[in-house]
N, C-alpha and C. Protein backbone atom coordinates (compact mmCIF):
# COMPACT_ATOMS: atom_id res chain seq x y z
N UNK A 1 -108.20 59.37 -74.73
CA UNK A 1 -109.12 59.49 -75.83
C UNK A 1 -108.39 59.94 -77.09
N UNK A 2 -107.39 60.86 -76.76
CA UNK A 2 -106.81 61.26 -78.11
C UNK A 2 -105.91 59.97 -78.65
N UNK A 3 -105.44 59.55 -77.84
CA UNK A 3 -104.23 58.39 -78.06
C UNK A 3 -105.10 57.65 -79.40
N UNK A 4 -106.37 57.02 -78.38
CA UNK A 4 -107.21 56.02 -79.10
C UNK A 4 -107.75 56.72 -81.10
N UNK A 5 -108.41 58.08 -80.69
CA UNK A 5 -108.56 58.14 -81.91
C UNK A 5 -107.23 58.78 -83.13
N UNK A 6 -105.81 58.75 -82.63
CA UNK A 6 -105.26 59.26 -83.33
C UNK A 6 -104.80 57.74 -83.67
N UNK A 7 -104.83 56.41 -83.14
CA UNK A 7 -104.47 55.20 -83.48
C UNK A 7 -105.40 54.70 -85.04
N UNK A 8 -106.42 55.30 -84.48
CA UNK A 8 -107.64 55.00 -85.26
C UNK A 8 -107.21 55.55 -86.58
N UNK A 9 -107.19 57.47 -86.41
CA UNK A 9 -106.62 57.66 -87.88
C UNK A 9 -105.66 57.56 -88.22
N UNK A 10 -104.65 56.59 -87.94
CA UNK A 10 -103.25 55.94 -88.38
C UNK A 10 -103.74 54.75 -88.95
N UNK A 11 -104.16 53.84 -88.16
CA UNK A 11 -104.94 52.37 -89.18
C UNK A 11 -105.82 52.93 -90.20
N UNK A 12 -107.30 53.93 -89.85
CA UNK A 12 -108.23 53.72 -90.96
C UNK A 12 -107.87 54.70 -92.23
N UNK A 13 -107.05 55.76 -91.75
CA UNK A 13 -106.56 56.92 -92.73
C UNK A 13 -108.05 57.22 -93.21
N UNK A 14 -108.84 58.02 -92.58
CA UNK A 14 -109.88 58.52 -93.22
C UNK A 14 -109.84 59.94 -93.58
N UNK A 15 -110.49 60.14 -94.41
CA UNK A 15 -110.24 61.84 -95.17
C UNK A 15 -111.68 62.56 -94.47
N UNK A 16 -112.39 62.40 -93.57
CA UNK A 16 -113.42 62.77 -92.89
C UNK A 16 -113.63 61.90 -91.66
N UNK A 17 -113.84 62.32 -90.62
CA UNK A 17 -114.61 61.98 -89.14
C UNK A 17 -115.15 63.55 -88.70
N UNK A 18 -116.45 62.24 -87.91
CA UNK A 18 -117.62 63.03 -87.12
C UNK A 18 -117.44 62.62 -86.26
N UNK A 19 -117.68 64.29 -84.82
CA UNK A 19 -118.12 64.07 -83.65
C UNK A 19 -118.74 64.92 -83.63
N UNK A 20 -119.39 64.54 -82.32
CA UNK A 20 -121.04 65.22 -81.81
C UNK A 20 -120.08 66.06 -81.18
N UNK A 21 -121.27 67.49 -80.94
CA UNK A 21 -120.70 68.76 -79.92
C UNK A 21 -120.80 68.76 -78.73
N UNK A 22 -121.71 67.48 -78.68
CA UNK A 22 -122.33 67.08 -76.69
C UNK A 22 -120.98 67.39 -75.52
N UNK A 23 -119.78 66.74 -76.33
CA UNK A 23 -118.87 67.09 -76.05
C UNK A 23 -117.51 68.14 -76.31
N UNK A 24 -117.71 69.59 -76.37
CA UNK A 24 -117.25 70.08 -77.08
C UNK A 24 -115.46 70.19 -77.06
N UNK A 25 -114.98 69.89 -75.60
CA UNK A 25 -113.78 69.65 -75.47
C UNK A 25 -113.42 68.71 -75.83
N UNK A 26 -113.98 67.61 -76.00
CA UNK A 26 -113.27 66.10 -76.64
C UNK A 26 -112.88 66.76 -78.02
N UNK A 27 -113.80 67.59 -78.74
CA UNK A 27 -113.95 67.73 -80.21
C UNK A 27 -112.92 68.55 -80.56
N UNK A 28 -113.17 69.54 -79.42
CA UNK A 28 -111.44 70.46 -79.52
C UNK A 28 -110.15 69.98 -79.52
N UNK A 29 -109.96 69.30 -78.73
CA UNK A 29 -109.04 68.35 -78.64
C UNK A 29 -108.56 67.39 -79.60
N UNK A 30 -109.66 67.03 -80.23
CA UNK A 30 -109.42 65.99 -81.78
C UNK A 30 -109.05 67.21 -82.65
N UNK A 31 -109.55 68.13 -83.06
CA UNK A 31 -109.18 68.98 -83.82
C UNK A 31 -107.85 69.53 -83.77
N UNK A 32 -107.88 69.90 -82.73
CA UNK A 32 -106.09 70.41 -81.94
C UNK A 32 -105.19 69.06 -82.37
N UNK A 33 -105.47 67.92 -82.11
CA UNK A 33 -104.30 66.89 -82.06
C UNK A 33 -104.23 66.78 -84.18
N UNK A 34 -105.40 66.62 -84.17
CA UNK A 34 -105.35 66.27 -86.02
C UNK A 34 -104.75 67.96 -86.66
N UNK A 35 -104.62 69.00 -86.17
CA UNK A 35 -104.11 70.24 -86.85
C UNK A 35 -102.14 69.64 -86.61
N UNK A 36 -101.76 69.77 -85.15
CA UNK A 36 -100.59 69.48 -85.09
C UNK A 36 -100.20 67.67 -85.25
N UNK A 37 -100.80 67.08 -85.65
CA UNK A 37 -100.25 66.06 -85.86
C UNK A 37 -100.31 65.25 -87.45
N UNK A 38 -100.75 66.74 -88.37
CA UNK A 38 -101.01 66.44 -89.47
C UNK A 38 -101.44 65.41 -90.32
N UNK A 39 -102.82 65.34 -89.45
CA UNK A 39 -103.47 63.72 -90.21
C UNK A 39 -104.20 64.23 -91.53
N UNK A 40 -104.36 65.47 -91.64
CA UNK A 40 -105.15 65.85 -93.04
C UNK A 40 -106.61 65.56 -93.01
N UNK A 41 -107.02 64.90 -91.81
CA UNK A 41 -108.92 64.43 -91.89
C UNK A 41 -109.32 65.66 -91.27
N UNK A 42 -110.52 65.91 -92.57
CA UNK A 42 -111.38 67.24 -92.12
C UNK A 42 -112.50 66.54 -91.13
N UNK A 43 -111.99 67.28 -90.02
CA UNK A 43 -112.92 67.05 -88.54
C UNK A 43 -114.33 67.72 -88.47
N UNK A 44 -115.60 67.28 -88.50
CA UNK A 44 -116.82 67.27 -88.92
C UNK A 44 -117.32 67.74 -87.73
N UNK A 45 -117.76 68.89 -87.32
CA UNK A 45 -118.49 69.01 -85.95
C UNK A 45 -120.15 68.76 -86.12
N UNK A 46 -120.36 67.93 -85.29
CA UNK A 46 -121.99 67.31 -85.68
C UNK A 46 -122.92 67.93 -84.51
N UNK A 47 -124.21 68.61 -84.76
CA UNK A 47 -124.55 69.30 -83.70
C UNK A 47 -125.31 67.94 -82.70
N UNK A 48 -125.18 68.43 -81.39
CA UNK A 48 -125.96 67.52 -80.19
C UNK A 48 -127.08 67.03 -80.33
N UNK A 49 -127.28 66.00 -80.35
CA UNK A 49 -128.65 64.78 -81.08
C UNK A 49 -129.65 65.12 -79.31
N UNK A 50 -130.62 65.52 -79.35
CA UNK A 50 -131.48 65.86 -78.14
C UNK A 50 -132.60 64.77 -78.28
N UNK A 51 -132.99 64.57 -77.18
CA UNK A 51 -134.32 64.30 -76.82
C UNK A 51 -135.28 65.11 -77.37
N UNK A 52 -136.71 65.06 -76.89
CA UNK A 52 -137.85 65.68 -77.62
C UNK A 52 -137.82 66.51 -76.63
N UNK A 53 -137.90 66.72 -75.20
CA UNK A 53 -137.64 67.76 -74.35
C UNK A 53 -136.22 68.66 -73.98
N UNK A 54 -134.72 67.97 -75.04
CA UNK A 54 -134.11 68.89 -75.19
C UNK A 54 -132.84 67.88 -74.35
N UNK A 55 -132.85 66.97 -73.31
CA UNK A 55 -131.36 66.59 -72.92
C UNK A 55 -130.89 66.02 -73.86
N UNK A 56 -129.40 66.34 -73.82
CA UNK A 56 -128.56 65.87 -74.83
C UNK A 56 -128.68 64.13 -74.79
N UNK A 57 -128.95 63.11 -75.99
CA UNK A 57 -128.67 62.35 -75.91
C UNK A 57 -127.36 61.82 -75.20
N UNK A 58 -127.57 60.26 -74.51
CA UNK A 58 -126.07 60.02 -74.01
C UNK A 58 -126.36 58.94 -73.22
N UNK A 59 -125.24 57.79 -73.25
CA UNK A 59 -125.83 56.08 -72.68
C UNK A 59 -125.50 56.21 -70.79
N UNK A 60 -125.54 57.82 -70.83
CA UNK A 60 -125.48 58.02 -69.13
C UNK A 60 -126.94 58.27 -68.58
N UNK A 61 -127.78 58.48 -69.82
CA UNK A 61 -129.51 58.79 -69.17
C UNK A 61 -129.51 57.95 -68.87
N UNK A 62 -129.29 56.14 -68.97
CA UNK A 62 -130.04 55.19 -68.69
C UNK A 62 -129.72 54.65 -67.06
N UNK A 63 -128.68 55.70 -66.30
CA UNK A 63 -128.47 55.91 -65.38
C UNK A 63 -129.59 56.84 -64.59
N UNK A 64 -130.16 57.49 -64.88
CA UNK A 64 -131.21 58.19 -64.41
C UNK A 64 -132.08 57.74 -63.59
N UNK A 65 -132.45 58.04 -62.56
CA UNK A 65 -133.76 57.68 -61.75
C UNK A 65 -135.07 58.39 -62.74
N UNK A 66 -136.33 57.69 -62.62
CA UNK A 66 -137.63 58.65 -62.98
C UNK A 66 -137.54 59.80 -62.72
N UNK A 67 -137.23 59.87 -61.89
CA UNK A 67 -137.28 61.37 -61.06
C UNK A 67 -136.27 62.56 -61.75
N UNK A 68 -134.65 61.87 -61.84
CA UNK A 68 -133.77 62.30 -62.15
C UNK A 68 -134.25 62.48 -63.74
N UNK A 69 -134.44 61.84 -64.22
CA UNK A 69 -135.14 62.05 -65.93
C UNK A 69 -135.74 62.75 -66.08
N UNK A 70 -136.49 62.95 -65.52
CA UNK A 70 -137.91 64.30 -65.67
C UNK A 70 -136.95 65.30 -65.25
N UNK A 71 -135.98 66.15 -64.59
CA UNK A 71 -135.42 67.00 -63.51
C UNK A 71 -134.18 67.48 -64.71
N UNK A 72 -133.89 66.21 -65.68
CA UNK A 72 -132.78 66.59 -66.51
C UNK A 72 -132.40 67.47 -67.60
N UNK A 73 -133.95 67.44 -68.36
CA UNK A 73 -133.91 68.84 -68.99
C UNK A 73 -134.04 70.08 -68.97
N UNK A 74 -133.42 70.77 -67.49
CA UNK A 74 -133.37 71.65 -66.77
C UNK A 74 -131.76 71.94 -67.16
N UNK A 75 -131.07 71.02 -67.33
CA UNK A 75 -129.50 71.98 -67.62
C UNK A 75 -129.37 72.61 -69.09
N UNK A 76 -129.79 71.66 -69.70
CA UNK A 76 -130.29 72.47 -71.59
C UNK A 76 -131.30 73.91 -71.35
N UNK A 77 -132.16 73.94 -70.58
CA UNK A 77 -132.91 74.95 -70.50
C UNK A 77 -132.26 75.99 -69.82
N UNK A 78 -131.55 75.48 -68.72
CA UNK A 78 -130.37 76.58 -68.61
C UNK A 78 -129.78 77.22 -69.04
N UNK A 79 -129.02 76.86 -69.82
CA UNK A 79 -128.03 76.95 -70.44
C UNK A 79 -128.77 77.76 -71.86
N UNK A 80 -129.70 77.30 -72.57
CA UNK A 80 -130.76 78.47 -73.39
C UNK A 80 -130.72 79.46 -72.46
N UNK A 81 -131.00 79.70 -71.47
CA UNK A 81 -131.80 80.88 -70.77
C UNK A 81 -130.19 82.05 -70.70
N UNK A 82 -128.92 80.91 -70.56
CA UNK A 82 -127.78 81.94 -70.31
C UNK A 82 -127.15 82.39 -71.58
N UNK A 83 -127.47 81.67 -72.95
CA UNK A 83 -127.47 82.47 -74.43
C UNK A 83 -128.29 83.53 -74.98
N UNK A 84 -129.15 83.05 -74.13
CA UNK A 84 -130.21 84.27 -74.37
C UNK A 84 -129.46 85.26 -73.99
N UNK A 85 -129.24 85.47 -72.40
CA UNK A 85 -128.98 86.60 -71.61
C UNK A 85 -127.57 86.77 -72.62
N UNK A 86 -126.53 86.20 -72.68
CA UNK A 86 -125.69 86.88 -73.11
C UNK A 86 -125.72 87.44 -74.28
N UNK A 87 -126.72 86.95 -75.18
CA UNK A 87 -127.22 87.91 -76.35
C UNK A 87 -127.72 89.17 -76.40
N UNK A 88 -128.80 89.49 -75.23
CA UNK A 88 -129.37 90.28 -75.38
C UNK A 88 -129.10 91.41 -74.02
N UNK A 89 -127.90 90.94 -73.83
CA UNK A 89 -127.63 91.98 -72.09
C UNK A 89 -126.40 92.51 -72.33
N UNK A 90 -126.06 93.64 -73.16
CA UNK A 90 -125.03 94.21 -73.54
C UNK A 90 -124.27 94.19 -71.99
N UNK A 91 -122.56 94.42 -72.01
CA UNK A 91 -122.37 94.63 -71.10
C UNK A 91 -122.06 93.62 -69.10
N UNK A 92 -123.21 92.26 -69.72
CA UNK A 92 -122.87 91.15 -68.49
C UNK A 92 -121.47 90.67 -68.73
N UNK A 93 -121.22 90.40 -67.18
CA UNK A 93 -119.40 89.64 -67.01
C UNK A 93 -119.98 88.35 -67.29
N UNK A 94 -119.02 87.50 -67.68
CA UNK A 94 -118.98 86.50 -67.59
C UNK A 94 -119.90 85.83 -66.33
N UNK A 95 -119.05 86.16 -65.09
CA UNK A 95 -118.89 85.52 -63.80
C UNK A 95 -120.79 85.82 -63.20
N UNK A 96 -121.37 86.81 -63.97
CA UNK A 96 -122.83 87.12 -63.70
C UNK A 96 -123.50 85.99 -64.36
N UNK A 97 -122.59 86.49 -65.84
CA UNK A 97 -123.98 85.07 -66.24
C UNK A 97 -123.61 83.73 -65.93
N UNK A 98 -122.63 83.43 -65.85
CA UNK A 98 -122.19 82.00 -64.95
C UNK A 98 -123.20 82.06 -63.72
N UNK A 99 -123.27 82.40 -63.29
CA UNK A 99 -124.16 83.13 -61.88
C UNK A 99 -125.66 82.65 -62.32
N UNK A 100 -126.25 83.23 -63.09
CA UNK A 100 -127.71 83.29 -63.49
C UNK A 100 -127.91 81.60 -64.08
N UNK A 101 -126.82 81.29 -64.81
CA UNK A 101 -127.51 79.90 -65.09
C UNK A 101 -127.22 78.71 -63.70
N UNK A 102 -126.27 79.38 -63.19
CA UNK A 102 -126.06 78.54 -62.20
C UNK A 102 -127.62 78.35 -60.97
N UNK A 103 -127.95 79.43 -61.08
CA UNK A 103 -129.45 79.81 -60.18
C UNK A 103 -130.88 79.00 -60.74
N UNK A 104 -130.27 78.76 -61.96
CA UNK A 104 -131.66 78.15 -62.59
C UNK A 104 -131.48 76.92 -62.43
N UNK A 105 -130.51 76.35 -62.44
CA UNK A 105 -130.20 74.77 -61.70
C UNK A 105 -130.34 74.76 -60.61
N UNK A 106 -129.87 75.05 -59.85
CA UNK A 106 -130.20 75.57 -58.28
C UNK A 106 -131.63 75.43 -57.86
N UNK A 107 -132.47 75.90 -58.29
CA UNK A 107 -133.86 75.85 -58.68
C UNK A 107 -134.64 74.43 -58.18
N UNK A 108 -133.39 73.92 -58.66
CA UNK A 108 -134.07 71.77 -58.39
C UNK A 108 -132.60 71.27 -57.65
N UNK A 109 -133.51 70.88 -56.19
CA UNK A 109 -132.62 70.26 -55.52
C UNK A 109 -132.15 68.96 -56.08
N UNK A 110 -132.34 68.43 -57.46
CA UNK A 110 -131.73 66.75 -57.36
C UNK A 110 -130.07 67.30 -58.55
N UNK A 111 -129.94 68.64 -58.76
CA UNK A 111 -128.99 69.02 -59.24
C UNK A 111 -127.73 69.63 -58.24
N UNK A 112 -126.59 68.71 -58.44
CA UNK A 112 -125.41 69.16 -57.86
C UNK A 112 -124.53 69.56 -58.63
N UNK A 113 -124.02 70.92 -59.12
CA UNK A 113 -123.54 71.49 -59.97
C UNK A 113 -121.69 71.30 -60.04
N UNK A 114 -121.46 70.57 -61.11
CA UNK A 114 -119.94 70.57 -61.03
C UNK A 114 -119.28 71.55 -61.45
N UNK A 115 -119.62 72.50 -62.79
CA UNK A 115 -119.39 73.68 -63.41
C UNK A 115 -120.52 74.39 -63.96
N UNK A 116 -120.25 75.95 -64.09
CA UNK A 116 -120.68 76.16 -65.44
C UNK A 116 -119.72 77.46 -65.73
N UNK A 117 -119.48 77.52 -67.03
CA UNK A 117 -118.36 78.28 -67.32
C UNK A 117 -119.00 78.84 -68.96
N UNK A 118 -118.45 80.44 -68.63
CA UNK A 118 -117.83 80.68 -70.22
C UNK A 118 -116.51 80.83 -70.73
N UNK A 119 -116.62 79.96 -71.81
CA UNK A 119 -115.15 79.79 -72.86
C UNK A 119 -114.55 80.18 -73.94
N UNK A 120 -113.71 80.27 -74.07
CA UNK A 120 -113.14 80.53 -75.52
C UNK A 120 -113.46 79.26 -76.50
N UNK A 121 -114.22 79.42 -77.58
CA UNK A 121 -114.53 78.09 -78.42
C UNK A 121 -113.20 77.44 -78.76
N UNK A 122 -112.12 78.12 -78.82
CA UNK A 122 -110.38 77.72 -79.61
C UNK A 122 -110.09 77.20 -78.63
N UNK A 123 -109.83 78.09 -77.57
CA UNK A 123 -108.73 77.58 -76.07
C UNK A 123 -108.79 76.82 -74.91
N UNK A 124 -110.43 76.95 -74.60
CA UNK A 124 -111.28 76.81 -74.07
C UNK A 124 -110.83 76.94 -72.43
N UNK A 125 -110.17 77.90 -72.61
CA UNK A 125 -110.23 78.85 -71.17
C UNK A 125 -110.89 79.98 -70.83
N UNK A 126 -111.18 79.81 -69.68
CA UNK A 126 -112.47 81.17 -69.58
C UNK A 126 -112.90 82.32 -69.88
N UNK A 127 -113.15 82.99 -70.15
CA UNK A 127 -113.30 84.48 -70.33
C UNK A 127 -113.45 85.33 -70.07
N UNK A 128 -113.07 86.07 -69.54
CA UNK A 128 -112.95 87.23 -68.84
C UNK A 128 -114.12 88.35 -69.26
N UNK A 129 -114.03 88.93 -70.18
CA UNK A 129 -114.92 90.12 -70.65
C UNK A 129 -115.54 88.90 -72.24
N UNK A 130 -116.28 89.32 -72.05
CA UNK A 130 -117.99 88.54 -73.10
C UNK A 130 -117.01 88.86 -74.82
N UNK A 131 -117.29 87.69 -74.84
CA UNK A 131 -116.93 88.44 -76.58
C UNK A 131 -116.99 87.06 -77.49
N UNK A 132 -117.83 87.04 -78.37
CA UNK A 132 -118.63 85.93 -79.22
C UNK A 132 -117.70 85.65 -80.30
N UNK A 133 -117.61 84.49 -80.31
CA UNK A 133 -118.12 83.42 -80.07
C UNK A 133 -117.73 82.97 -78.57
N UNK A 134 -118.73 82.50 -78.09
CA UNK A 134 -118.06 81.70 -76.45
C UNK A 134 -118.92 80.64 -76.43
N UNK A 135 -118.32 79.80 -75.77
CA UNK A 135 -119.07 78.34 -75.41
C UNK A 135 -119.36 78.40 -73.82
N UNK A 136 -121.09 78.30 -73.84
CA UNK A 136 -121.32 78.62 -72.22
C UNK A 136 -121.88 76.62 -72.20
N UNK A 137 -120.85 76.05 -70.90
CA UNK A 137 -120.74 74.90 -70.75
C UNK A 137 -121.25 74.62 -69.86
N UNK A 138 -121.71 73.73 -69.14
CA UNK A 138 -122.12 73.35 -67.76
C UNK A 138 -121.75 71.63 -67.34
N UNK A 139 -121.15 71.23 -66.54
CA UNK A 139 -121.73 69.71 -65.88
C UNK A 139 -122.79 69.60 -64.36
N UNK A 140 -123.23 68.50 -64.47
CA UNK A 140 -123.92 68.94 -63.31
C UNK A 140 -124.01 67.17 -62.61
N UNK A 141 -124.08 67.13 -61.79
CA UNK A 141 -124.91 65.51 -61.43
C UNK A 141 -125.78 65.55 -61.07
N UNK A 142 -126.79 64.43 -61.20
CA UNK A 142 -127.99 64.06 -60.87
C UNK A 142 -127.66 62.63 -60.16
N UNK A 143 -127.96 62.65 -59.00
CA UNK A 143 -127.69 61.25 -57.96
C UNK A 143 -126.18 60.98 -58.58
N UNK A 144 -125.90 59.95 -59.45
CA UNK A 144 -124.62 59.53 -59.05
C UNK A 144 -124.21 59.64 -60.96
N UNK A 145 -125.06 60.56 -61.39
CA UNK A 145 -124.87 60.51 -62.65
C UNK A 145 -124.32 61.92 -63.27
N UNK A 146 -122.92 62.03 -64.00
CA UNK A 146 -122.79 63.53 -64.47
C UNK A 146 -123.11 63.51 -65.51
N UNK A 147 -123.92 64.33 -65.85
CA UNK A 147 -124.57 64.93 -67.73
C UNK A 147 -123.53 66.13 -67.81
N UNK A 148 -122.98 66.67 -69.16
CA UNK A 148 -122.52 67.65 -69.79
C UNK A 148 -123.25 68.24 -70.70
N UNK A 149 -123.14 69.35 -71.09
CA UNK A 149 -124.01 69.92 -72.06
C UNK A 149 -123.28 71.20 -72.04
N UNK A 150 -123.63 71.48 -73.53
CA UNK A 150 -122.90 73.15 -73.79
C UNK A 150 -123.99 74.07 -74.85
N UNK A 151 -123.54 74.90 -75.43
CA UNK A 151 -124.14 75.68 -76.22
C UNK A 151 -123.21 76.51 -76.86
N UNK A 152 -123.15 76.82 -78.53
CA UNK A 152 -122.11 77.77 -78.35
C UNK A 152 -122.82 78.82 -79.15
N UNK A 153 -122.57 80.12 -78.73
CA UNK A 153 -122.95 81.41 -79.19
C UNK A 153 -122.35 82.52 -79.58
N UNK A 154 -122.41 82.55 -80.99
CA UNK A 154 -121.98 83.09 -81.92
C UNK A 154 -122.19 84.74 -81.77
C-alpha cells in the first residue's frame, strides 16, 4: 500500500491528500512514509464516514449476511463504551479496558474477535499505563468478513 501511494505522489505531485481514519494504521503509515520520504504533501486525516447506526462505512459490508448487518454495529458501540470508560475511570490498565470492550462483543455470538488493543496514536504500539491520546482499535469477523474500526481519544 505504501509502495502504491508513494508511486502515486511521485506521478501526481500533489500538495494535499485525504484519508479516512477507518483505517488508522494505513494513515500512519502514509504519514510516516511522506515525513521520511520528503514528499512535502500535507496528509489530511478525514474522520470515519458511518452509517446511520454507526458501522464504519466500507465495500466489506456488502459481504454481510442480514443477520451479520444488524449484529455489526456492535463493534463501534464498543469501542464508544471503551472511550467512555477510559475517560471517565481514572486509573484503568490498558489490558482491563481491552478486557471490557472485548466483553461487549462477546455479548453476540456471530462476533469472532481478532483484536482489540490500546495504542500509541504515533507508534502504534501498545500501551502499557493509559495516557491520552491513545487509539482504542478493534478487528473483529463476522462469518467470513473482517470489519476494523477505531476511535481515538484525546
Amino acid at each position: 500500500m505504501a509502495t502504491i501511494v508513494a508511486k502515486l505522489f511521485n506521478i501526481v505531485r500533489p500538495t494535499r491528500a485525504y484519508f479516512g481514519m477507518k483505517d488508522f494504521q494505513q494513515v500512519r503509515v502514509i504519514e510516516r512514509m511522506n515525513e521520511d520520504l520528503n514528499f512535502g504533501v500535507k496528509v489530511v486525516r478525514c474522520p470515519t464516514v458511518r452509517e446511520a447506526d454507526g458501522l464504519a462505512l466500507s465495500s466489506r459490508n456488502a459481504y454481510l449476511s442480514r443477520e451479520e448487518r444488524t449484529a455489526a454495529p456492535l463493534l463501534h458501540q464498543a469501542l464508544q463504551r471503551g472511550a467512555k470508560l477510559l475517560r471517565s475511570t481514572p486509573g484503568i490498565s490498558p489490558r482491563a479496558l481491552c478486557r471490557k470492550v472485548q466483553s461487549v462483543l462477546e455479548s453476540n455470538p456471530h462476533f469472532k474477535i481478532d483484536y482489540v488493543e490500546l495504542v500509541s496514536p504515533e507508534t502504534l504500539q501498545r500501551i502499557g499505563t493509559i495516557r491520552r491520546p491513545a487509539l482504542l482499535a478493534a478487528a473483529v469477523f463476522l462469518g467470513k468478513t473482517r470489519l476494523i474500526d477505531n476511535i481515538l481519544v484525546s
